[in-house]
C-alpha atoms as a PDB file:
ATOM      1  CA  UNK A   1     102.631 103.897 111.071  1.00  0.00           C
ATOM      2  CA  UNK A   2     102.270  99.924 110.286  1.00  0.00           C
ATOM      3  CA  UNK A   3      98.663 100.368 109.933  1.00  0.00           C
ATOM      4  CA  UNK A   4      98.329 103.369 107.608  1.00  0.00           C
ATOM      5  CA  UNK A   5      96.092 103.740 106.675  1.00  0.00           C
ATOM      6  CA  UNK A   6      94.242 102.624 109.110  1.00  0.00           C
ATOM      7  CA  UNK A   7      96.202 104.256 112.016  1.00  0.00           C
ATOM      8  CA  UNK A   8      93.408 106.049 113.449  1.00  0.00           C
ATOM      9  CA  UNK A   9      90.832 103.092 113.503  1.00  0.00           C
ATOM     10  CA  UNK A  10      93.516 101.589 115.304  1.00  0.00           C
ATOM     11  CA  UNK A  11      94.243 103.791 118.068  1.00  0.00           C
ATOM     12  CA  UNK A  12      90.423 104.199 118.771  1.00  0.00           C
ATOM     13  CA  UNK A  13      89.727 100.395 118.884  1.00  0.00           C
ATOM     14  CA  UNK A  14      92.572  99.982 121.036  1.00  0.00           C
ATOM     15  CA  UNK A  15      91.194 102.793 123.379  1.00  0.00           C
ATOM     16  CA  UNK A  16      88.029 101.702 123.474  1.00  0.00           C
ATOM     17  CA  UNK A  17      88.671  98.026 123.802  1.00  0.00           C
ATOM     18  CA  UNK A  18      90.651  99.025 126.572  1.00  0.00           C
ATOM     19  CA  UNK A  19      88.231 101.056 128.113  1.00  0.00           C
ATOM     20  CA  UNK A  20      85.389  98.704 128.005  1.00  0.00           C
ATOM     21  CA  UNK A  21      87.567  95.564 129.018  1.00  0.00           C
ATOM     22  CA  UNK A  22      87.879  97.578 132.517  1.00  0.00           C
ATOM     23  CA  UNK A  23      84.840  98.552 133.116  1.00  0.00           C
ATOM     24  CA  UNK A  24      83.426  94.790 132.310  1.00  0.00           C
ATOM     25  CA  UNK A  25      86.106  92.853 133.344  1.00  0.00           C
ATOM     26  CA  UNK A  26      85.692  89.989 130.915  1.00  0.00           C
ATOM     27  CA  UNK A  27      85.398  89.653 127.448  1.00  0.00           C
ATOM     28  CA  UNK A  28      84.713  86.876 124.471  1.00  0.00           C
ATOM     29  CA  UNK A  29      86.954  83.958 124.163  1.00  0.00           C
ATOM     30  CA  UNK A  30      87.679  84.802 120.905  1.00  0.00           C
ATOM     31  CA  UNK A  31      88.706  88.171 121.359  1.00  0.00           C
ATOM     32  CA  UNK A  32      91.235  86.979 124.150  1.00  0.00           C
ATOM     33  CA  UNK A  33      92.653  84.440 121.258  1.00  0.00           C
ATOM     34  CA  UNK A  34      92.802  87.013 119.221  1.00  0.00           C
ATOM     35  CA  UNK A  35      94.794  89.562 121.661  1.00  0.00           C
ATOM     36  CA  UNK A  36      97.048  86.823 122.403  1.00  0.00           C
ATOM     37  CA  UNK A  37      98.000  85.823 118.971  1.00  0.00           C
ATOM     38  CA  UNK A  38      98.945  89.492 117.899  1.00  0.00           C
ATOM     39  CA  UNK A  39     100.536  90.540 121.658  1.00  0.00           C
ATOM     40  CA  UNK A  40     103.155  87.280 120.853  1.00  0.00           C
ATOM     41  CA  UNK A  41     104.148  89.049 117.729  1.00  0.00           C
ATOM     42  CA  UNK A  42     104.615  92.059 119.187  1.00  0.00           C
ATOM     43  CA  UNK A  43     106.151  90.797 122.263  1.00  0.00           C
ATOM     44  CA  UNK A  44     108.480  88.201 121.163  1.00  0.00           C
ATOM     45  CA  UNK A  45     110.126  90.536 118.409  1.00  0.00           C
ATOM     46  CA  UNK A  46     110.594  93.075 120.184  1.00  0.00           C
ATOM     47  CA  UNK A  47     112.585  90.885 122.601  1.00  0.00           C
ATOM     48  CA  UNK A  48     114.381  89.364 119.396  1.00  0.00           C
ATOM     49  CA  UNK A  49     117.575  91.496 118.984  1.00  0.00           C
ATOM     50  CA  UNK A  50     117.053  90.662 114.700  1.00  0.00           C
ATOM     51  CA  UNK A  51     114.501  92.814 113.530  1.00  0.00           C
ATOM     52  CA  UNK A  52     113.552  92.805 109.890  1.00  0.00           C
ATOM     53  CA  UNK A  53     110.076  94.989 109.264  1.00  0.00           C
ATOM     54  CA  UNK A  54     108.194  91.628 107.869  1.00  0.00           C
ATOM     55  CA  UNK A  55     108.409  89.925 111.307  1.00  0.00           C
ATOM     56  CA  UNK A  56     105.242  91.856 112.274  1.00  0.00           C
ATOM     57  CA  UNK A  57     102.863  90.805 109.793  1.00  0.00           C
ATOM     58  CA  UNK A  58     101.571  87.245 111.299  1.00  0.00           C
ATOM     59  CA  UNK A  59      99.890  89.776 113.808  1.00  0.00           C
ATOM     60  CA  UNK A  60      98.211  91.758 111.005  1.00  0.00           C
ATOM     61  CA  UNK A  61      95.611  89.392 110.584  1.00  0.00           C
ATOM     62  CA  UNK A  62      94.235  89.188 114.276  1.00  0.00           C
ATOM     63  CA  UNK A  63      94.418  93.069 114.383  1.00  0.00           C
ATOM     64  CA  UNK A  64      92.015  93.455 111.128  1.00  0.00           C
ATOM     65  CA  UNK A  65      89.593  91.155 112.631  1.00  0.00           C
ATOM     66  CA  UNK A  66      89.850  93.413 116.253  1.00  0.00           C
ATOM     67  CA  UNK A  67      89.333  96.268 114.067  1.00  0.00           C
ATOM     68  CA  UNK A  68      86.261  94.672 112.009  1.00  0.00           C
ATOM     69  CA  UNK A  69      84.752  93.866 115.396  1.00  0.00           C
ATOM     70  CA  UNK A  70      85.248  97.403 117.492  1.00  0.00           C
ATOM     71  CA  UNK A  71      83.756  99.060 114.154  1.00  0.00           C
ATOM     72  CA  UNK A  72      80.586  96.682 114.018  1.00  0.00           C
ATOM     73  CA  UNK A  73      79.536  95.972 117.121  1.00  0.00           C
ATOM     74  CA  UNK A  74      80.310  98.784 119.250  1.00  0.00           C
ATOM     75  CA  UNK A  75      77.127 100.965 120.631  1.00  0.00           C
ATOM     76  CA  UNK A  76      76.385 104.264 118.477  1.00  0.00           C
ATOM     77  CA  UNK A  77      78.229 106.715 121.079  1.00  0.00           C
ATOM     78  CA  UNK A  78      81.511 105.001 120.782  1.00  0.00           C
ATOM     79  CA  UNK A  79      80.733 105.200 116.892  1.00  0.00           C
ATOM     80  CA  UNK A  80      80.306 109.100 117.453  1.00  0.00           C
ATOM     81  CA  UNK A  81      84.216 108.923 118.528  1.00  0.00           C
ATOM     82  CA  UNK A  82      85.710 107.156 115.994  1.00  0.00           C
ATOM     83  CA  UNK A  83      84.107 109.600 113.160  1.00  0.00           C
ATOM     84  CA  UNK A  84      85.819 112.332 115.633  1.00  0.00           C
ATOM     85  CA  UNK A  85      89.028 110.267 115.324  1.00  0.00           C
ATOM     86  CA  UNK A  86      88.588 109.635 111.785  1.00  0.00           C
ATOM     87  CA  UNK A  87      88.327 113.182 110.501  1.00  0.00           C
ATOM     88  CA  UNK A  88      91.151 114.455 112.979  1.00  0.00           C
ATOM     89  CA  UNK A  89      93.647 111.953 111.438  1.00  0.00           C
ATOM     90  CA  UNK A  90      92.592 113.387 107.762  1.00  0.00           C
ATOM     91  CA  UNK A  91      93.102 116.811 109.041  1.00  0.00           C
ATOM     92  CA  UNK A  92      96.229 116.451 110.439  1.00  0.00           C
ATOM     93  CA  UNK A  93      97.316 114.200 107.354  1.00  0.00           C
ATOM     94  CA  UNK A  94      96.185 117.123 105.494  1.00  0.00           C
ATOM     95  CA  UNK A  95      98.071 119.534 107.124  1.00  0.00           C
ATOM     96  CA  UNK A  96     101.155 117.584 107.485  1.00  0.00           C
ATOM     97  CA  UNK A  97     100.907 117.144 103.391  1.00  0.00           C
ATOM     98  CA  UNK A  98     100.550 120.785 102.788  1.00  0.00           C
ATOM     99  CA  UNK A  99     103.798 121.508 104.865  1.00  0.00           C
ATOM    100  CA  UNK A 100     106.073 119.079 103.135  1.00  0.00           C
ATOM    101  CA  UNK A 101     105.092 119.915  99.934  1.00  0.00           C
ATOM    102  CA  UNK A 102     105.317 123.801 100.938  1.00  0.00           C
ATOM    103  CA  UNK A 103     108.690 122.575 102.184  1.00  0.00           C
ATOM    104  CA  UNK A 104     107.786 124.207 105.272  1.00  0.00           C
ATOM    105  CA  UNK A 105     108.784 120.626 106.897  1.00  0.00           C
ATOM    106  CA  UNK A 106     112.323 119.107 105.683  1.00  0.00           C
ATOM    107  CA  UNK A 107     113.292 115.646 105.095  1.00  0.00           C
ATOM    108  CA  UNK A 108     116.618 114.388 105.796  1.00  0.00           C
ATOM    109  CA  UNK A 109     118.860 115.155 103.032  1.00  0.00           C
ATOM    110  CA  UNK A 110     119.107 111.594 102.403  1.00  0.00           C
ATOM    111  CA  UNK A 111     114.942 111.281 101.687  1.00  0.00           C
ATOM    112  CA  UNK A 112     114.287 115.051 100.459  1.00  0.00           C
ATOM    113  CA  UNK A 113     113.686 113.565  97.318  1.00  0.00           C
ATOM    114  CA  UNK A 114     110.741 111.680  98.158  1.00  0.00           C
ATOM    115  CA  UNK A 115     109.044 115.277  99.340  1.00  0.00           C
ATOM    116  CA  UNK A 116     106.577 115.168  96.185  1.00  0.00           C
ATOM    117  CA  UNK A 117     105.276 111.395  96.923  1.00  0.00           C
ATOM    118  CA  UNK A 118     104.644 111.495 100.029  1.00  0.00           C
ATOM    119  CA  UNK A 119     102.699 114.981  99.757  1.00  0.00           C
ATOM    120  CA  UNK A 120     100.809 112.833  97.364  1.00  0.00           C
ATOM    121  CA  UNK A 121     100.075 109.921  99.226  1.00  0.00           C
ATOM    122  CA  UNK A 122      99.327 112.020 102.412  1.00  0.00           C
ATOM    123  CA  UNK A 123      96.751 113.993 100.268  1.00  0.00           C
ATOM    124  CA  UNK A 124      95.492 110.949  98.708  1.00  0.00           C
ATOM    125  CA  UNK A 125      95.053 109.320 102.639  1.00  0.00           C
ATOM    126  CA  UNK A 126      93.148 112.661 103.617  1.00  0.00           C
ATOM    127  CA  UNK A 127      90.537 112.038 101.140  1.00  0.00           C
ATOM    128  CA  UNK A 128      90.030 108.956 101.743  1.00  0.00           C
ATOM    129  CA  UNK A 129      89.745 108.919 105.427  1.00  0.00           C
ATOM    130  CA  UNK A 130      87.542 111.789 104.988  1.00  0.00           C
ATOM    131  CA  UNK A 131      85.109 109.609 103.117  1.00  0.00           C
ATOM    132  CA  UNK A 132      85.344 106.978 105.660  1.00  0.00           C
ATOM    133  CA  UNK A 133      84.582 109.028 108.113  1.00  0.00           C
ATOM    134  CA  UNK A 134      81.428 110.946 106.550  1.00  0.00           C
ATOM    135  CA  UNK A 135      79.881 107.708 105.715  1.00  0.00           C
ATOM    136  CA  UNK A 136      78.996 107.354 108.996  1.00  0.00           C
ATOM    137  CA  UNK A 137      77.046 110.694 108.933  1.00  0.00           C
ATOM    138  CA  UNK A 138      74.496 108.434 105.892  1.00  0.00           C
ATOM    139  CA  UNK A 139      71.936 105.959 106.997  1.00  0.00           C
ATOM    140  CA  UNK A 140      72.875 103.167 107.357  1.00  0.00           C
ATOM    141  CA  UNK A 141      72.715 100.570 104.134  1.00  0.00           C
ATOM    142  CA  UNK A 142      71.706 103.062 101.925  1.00  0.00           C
ATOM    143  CA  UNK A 143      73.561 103.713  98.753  1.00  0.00           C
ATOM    144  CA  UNK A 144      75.274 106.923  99.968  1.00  0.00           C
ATOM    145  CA  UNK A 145      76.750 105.189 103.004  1.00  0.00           C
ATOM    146  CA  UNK A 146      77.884 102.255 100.482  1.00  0.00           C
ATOM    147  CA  UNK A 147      79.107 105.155  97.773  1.00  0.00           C
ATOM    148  CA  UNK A 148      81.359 106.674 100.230  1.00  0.00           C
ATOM    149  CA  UNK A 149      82.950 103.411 101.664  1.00  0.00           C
ATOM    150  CA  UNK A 150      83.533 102.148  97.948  1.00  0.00           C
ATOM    151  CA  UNK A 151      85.123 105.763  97.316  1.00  0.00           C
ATOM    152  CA  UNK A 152      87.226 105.475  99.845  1.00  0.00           C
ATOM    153  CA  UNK A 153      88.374 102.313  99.555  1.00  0.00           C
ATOM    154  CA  UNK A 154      89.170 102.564  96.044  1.00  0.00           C
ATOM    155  CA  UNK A 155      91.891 105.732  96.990  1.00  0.00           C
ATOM    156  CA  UNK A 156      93.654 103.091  98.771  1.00  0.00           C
ATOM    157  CA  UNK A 157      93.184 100.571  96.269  1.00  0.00           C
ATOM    158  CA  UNK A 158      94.531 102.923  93.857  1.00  0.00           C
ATOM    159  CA  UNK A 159      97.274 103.707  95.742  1.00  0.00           C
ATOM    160  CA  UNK A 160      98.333 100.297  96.815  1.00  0.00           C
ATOM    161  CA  UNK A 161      98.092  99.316  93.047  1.00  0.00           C
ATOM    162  CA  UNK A 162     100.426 102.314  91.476  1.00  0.00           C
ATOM    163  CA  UNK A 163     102.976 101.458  94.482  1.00  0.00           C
ATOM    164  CA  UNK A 164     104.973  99.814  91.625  1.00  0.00           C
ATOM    165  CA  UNK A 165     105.097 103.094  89.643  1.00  0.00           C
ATOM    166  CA  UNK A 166     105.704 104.991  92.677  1.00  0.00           C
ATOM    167  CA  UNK A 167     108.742 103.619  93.651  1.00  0.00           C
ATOM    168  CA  UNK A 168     110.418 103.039  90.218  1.00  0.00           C
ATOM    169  CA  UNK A 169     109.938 106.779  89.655  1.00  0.00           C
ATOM    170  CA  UNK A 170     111.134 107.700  93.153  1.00  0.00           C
ATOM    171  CA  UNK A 171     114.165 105.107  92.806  1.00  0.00           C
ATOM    172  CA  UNK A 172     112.854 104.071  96.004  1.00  0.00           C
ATOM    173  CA  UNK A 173     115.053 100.537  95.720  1.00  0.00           C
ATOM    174  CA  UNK A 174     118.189 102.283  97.044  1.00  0.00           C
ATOM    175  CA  UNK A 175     116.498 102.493 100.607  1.00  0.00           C
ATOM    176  CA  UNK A 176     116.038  99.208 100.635  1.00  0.00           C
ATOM    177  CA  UNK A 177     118.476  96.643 102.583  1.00  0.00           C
ATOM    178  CA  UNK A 178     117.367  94.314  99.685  1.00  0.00           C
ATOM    179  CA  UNK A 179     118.601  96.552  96.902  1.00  0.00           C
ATOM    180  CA  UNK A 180     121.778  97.296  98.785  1.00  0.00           C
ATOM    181  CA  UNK A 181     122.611  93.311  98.874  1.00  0.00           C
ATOM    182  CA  UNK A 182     121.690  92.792  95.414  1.00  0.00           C
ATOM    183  CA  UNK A 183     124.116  95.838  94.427  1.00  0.00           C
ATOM    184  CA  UNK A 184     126.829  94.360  96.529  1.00  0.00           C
ATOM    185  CA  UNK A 185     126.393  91.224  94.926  1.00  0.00           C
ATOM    186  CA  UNK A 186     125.993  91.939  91.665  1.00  0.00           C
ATOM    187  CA  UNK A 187     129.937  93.951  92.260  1.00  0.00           C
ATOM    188  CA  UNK A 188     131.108  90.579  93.069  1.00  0.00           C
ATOM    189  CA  UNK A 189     132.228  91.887  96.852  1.00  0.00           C
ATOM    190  CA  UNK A 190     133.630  89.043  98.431  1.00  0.00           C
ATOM    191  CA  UNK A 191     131.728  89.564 101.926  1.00  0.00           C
ATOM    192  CA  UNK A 192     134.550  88.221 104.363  1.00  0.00           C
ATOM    193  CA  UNK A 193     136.345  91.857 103.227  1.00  0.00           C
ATOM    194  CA  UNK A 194     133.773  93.685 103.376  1.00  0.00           C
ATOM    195  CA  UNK A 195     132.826  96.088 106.762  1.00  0.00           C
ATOM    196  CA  UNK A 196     129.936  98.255 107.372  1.00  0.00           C
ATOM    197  CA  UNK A 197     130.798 101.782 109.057  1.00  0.00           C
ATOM    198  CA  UNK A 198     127.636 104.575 110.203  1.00  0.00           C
ATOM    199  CA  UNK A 199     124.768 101.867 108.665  1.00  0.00           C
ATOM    200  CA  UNK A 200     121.880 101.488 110.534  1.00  0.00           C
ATOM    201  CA  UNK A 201     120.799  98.533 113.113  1.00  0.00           C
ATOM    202  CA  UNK A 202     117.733  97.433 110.799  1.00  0.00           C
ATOM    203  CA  UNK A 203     119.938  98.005 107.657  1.00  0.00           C
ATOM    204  CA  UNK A 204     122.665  95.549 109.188  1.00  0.00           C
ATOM    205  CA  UNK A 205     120.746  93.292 110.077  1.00  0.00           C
ATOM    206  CA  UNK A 206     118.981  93.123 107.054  1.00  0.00           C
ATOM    207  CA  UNK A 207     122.195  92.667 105.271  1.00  0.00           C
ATOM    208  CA  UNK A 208     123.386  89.895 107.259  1.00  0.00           C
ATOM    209  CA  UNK A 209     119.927  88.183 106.641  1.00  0.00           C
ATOM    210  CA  UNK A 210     120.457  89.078 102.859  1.00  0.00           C
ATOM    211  CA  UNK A 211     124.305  88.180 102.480  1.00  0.00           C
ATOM    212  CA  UNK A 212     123.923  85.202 104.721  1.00  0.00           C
ATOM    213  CA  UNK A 213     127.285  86.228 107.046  1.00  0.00           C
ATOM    214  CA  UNK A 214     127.674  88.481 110.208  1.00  0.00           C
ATOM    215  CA  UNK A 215     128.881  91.920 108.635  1.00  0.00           C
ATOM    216  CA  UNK A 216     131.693  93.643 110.947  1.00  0.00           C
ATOM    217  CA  UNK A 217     132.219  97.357 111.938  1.00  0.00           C
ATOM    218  CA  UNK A 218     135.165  98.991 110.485  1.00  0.00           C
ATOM    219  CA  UNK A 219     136.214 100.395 113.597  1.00  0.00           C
ATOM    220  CA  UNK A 220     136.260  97.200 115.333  1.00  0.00           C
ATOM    221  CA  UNK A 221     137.660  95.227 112.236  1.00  0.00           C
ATOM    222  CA  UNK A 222     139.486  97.457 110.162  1.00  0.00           C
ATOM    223  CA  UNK A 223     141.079  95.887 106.781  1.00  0.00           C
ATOM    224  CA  UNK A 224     143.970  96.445 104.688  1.00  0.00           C
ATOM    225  CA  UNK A 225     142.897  95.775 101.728  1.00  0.00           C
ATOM    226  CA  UNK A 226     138.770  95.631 101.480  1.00  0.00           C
ATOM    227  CA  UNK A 227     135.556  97.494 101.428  1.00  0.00           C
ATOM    228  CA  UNK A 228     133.919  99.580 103.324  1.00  0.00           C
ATOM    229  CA  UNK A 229     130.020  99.853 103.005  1.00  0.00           C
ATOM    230  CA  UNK A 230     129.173 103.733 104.815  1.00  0.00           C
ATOM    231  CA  UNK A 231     126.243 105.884 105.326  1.00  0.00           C
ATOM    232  CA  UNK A 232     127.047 108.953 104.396  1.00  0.00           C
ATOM    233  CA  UNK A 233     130.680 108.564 105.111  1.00  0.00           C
ATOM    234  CA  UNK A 234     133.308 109.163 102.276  1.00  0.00           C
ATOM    235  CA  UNK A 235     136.976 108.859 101.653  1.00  0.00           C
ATOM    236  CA  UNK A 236     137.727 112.661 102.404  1.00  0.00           C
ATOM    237  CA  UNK A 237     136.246 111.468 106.067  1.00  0.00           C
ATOM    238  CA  UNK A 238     137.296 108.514 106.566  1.00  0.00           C
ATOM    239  CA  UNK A 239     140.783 108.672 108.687  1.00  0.00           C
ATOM    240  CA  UNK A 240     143.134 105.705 107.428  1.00  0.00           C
ATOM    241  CA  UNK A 241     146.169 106.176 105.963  1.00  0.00           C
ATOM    242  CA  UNK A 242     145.392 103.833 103.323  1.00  0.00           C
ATOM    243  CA  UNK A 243     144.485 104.591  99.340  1.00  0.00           C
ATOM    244  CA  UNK A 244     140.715 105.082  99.230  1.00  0.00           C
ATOM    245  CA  UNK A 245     138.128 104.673  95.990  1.00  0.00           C
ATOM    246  CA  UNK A 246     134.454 105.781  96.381  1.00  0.00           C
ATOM    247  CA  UNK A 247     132.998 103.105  93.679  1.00  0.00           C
ATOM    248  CA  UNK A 248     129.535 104.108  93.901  1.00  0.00           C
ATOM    249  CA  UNK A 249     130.379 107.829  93.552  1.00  0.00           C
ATOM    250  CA  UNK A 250     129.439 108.484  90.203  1.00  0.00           C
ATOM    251  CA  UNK A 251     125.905 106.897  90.983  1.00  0.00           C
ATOM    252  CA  UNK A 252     122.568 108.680  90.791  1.00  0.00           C
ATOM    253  CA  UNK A 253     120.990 107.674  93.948  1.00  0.00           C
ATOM    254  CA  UNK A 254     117.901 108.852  95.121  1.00  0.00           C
ATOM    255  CA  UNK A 255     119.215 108.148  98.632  1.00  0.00           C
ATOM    256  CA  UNK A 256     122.098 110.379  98.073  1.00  0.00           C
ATOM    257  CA  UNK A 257     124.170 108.698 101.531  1.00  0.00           C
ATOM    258  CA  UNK A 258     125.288 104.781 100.433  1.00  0.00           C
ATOM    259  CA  UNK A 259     128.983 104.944  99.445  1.00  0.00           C
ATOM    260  CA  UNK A 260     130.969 101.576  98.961  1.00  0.00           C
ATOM    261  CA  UNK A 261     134.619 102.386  99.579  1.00  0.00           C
ATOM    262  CA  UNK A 262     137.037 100.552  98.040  1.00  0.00           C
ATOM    263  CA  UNK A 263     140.676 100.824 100.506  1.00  0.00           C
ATOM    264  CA  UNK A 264     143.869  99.196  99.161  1.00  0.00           C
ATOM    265  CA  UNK A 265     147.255  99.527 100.800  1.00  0.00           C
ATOM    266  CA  UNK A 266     150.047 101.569  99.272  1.00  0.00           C
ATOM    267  CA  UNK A 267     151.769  98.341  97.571  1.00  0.00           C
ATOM    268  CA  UNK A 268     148.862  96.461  96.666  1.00  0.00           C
ATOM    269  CA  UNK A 269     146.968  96.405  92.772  1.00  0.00           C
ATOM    270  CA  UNK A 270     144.165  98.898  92.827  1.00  0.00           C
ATOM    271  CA  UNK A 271     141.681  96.558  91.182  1.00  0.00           C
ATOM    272  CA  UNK A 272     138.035  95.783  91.884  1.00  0.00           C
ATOM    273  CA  UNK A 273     136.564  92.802  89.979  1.00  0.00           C
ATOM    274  CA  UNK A 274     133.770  94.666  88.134  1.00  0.00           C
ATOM    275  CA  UNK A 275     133.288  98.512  87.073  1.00  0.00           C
ATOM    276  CA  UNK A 276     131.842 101.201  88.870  1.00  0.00           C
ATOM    277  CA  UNK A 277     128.721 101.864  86.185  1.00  0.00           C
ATOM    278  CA  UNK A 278     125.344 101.171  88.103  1.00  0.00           C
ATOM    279  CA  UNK A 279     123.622  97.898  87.935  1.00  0.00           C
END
């Protein structure tokens, strides 16, 4: 999914590279330097117990130019398949676009909200992989050929550009490890009291990136008078004896899980240095 939309170009360049590598046992210099510099991205974070989703994108580079290679210079019958690959993947992004917005495939409650956009973007990534695809069908160089590629491109030019409009409609920031730092901060939470309980690997590692300390599980550290951040976990479920304030429970988030619990002991002030109200 790192490569939408270019996922299917992808997979078929891979293939193919593959295939031919083994049958000719060698290949260009170049390509090898190129293999190698995205394979150490790939390998060494995926060794790397911190994982944040930028990490990949030093190997982006070396996989466009693998891409703009398999789609120039391989022979026409290996161009026949990736037009085959090409309109599958619109198909099945069609089809997969029609069911969420049909709601014939559910979300997670905690993304149901973003049904609507990505029906949207998946139609949007139909059509334009469509066009890719059929402008192979035109001779090549002519202005049909060059009509569809500009069409196509321009979807995803389109889409890339209205991201920003996108995701302040679909309050996307609350998904983001970013946004929940900023929110965290912004509350003036002093981070040695605060503990994470149900939250996601990425997310917690994120957050430790973000807050610049090692965030503990509640389980493992419980306190007596701190916060907890959940996912989807709130007072009524949480089992401690202790007094227990949802302060992000009058919030309108599009994510509908992140609750920052607020626990105090029976003797000490119920007090939080800034007010609920959202950011």
């Amino acid at each position: 999914m790192t490569f939408l939309p270019w996922t299917a170009i992808f997979l078929w360049s891979f293939l193919s590279g593959a295939q031919r590598l083994l049958r000719a046992r060698c290949t260009k210099e170049s390509t090898w330097f190129l293999l190698c510099w995205a394979g150490f991205c790939f390998g060494f974070f995926t060794i790397s117990q911190s994982k944040l989703p930028g990490y990949i994108l030093p190997a982006i580079p070396a996989i466009a130019l693998l891409l703009a290679y398999s789609v120039s210079y391989f022979p026409s019958a290996s161009v026949r398949s990736l037009v085959i690959t090409l309109l599958a993947a619109a198909a099945c992004f069609g089809v997969t676009a029609g069911l969420v917005l049909r709601s014939v495939i559910h979300l997670t409650t905690k993304y149901d909200s973003l049904s609507p956009l990505l029906g949207t973007v998946l139609y949007a990534l139909t059509i334009s992989v469509s066009l890719l695809g059929l402008s192979f069908f035109a001779k090549h160089g002519s202005l049909g050929q060059a009509l569809l590629i500009g069409s196509s491109l321009s979807l995803i030019l389109l889409l890339f550009s209205s991201a920003g409009l996108f995701i302040s409609r679909a309050r996307l920031g609350s998904l983001s490890s970013d946004w929940l730092a900023s929110e965290l901060l912004l509350d003036e939470i002093q981070v040695d009291q605060l503990r994470v309980l149900h939250v996601p690997r990425s997310y917690r590692y994120s957050l430790n990136y973000y807050l610049h300390t090692e965030l503990k599980d509640w389980k493992d550290y419980p306190v007596q008078d701190g916060y907890v951040l959940s996912d989807g976990v709130y007072c009524d479920q949480l089992q401690t004896q202790q007094k227990c304030v949802d302060l992000w429970g009058m919030r309108d988030f599009s994510s509908g899980g992140w609750a920052l619990l607020r626990l105090t002991s029976d003797h000490s002030a119920d007090s939080h240095p800034r007010s609920w109200q959202p950011h």
